[in-house]
Protein backbone atom coordinates (compact mmCIF):
# COMPACT_ATOMS: atom_id res chain seq x y z
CA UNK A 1 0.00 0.00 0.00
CA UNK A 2 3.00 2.29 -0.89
CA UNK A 3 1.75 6.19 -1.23
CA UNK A 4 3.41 7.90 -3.88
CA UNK A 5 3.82 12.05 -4.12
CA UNK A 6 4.31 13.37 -7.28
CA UNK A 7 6.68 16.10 -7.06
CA UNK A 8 7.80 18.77 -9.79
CA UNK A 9 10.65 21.50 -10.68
CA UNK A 10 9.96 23.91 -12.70
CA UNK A 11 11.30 26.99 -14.11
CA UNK A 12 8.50 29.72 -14.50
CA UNK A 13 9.11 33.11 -16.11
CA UNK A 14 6.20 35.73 -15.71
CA UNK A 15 3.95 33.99 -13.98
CA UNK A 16 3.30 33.40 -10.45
CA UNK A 17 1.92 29.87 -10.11
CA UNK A 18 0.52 26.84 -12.01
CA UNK A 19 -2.79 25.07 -11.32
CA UNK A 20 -5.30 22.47 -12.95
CA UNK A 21 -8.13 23.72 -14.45
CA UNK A 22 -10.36 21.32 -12.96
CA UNK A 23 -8.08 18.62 -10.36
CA UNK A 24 -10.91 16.10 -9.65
CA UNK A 25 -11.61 15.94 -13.79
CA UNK A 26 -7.67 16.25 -14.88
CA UNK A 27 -6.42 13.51 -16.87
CA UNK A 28 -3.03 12.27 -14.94
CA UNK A 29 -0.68 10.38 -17.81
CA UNK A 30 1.63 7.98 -15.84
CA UNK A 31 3.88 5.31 -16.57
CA UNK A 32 3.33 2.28 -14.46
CA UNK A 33 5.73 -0.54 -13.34
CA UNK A 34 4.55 -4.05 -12.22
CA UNK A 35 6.08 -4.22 -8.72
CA UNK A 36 5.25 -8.05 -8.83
CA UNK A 37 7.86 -9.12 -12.44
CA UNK A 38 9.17 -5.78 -12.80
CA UNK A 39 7.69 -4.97 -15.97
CA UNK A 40 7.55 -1.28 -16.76
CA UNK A 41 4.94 -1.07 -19.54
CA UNK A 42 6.43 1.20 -22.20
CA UNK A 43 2.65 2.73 -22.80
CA UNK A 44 0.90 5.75 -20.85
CA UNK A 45 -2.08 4.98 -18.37
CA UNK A 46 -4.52 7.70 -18.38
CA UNK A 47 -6.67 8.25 -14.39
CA UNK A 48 -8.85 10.49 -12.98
CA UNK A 49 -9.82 11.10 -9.59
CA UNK A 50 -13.26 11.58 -10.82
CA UNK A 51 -13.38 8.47 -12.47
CA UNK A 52 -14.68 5.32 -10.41
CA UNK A 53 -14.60 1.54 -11.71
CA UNK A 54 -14.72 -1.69 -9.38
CA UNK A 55 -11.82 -3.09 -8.27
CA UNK A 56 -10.82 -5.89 -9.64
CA UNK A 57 -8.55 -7.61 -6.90
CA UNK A 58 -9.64 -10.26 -4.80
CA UNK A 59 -8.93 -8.42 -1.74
CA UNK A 60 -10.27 -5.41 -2.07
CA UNK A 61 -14.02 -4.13 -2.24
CA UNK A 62 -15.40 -0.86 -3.61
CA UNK A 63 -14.23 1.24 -6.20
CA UNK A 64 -10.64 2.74 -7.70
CA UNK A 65 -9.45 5.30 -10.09
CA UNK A 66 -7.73 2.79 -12.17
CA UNK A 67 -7.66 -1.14 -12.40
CA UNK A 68 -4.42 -2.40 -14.12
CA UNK A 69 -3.58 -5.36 -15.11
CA UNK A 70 -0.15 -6.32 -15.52
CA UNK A 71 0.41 -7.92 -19.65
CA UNK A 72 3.47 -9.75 -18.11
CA UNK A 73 2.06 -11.66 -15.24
CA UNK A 74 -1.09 -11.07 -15.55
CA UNK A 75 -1.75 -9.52 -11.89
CA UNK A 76 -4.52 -6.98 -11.21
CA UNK A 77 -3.36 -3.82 -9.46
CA UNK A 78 -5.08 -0.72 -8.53
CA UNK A 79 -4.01 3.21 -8.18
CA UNK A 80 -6.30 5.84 -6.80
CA UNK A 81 -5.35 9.47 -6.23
CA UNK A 82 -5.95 10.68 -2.71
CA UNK A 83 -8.39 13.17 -2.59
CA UNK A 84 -7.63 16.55 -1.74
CA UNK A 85 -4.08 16.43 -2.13
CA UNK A 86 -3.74 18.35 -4.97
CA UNK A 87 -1.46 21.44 -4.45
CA UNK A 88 -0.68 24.97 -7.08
CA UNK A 89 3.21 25.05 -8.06
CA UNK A 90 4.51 28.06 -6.50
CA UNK A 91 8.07 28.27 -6.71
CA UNK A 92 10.04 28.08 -9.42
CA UNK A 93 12.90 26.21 -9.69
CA UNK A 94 12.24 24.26 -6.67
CA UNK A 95 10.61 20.60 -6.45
CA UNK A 96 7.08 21.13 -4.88
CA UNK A 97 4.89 18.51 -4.12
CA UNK A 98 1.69 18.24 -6.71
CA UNK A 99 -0.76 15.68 -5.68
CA UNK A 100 -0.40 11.74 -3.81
CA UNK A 101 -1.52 8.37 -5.22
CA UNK A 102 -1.81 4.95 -3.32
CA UNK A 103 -1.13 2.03 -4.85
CA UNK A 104 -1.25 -1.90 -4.60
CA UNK A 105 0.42 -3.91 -6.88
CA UNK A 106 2.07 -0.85 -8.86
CA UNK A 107 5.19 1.59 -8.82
CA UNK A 108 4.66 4.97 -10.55
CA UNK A 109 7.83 6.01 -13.03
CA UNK A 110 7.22 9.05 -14.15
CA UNK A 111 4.24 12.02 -15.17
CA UNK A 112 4.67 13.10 -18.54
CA UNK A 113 2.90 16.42 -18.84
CA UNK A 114 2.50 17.39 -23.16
CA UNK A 115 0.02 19.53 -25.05
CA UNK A 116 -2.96 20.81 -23.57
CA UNK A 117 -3.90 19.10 -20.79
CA UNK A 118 -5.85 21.77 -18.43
CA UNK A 119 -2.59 23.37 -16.63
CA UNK A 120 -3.46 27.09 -16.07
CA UNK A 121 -0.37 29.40 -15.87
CA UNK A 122 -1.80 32.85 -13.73
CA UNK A 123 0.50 35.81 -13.65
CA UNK A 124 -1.95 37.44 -11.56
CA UNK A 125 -4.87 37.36 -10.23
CA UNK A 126 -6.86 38.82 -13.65
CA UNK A 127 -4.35 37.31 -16.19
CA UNK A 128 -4.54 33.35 -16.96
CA UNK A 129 -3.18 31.24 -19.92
CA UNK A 130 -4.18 28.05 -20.71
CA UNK A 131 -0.68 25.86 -21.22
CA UNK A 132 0.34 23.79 -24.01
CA UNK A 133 3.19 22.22 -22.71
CA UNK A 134 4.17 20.77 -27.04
CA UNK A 135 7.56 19.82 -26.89
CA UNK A 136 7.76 20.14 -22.83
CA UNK A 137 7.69 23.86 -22.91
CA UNK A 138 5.07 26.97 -22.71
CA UNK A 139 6.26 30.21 -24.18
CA UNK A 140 3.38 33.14 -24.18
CA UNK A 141 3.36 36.87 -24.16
CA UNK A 142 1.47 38.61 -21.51
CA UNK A 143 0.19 41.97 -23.14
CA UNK A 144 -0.65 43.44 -19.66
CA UNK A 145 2.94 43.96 -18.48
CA UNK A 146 4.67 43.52 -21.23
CA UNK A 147 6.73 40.40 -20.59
CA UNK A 148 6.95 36.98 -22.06
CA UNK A 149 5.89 34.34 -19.77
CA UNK A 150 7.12 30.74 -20.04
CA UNK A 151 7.69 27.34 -18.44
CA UNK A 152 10.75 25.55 -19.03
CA UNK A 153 13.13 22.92 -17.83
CA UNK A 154 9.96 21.09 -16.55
CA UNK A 155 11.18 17.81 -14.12
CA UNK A 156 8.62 15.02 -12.13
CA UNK A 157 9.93 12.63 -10.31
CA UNK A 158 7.45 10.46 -7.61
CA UNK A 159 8.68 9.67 -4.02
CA UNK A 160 7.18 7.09 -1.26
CA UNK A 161 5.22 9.28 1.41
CA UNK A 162 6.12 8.34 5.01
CA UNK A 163 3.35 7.22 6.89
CA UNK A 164 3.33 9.52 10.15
């Protein structure tokens, strides 16, 4: 029942934070690895925390965000993205924490943010831009002050949450 936080660096330019649209509805892209045979499967898996489906393991009861099944081994694991956890980058250049997953049966590799996805960029409080992170980088132009805004050198990496 490891708990994963995805964390991120960032380097913003111009703007003050970045935010989901909509954090229950967002579409997370991850790459999962089997911690059973190892297997990292080379495609992404798409999960919402909006999204509910019955679990598929024997042990468990109720619903998930995701059921996966390993194409290797064939065992059934499950991810689910704890609620509320979500949290605005704020600081650029610095790994933040963005939002925590638990998981049985799975490791999580990496978050691959690309194209439009429902990332906000605000450089105020009046001024938002709706990122489209094509080729792993936003560059805008924010009329209002007169500055470019942009979001580059864009890293994720997931570590295991303590349990307190």
């Amino acid at each position: 029942m490891p708990k994963y936080q995805l964390e991120v660096c960032m380097q913003l330019q111009g703007l003050e934070k970045v935010t989901i649209d909509s954090p229950t509805s967002f579409q997370w892209r991850l790459k999962l690895k089997c911690s059973n045979c190892g297997f990292e499967n080379p495609k992404q898996i798409f999960i919402s925390e909006e999204e509910q489906v019955e679990k598929l393991v024997k042990s468990g009861t109720g619903t998930t965000n995701l059921n996966y099944t390993c194409s290797e081994c064939k065992r059934h694991s499950t991810v689910d993205i704890i609620p509320g956890t979500f949290k605005e980058y704020t600081t650029s250049e610095k790994w933040m924490p963005l939002i925590q997953f638990d998981t049985r049966g799975v490791d999580l590799m990496k978050w691959e943010p690309e194209g439009k996805e429902g990332l906000i960029g605000i450089s105020n409080e009046e001024t938002n831009f709706e990122i489209d992170l094509e080729n792993g980088e936003y560059y805008d132009y924010d009329e209002e002050s007169g500055q470019e805004v942009s979001i580059t050198n864009i890293e994720t990496r997931f570590t295991k949450v303590k349990e307190k």
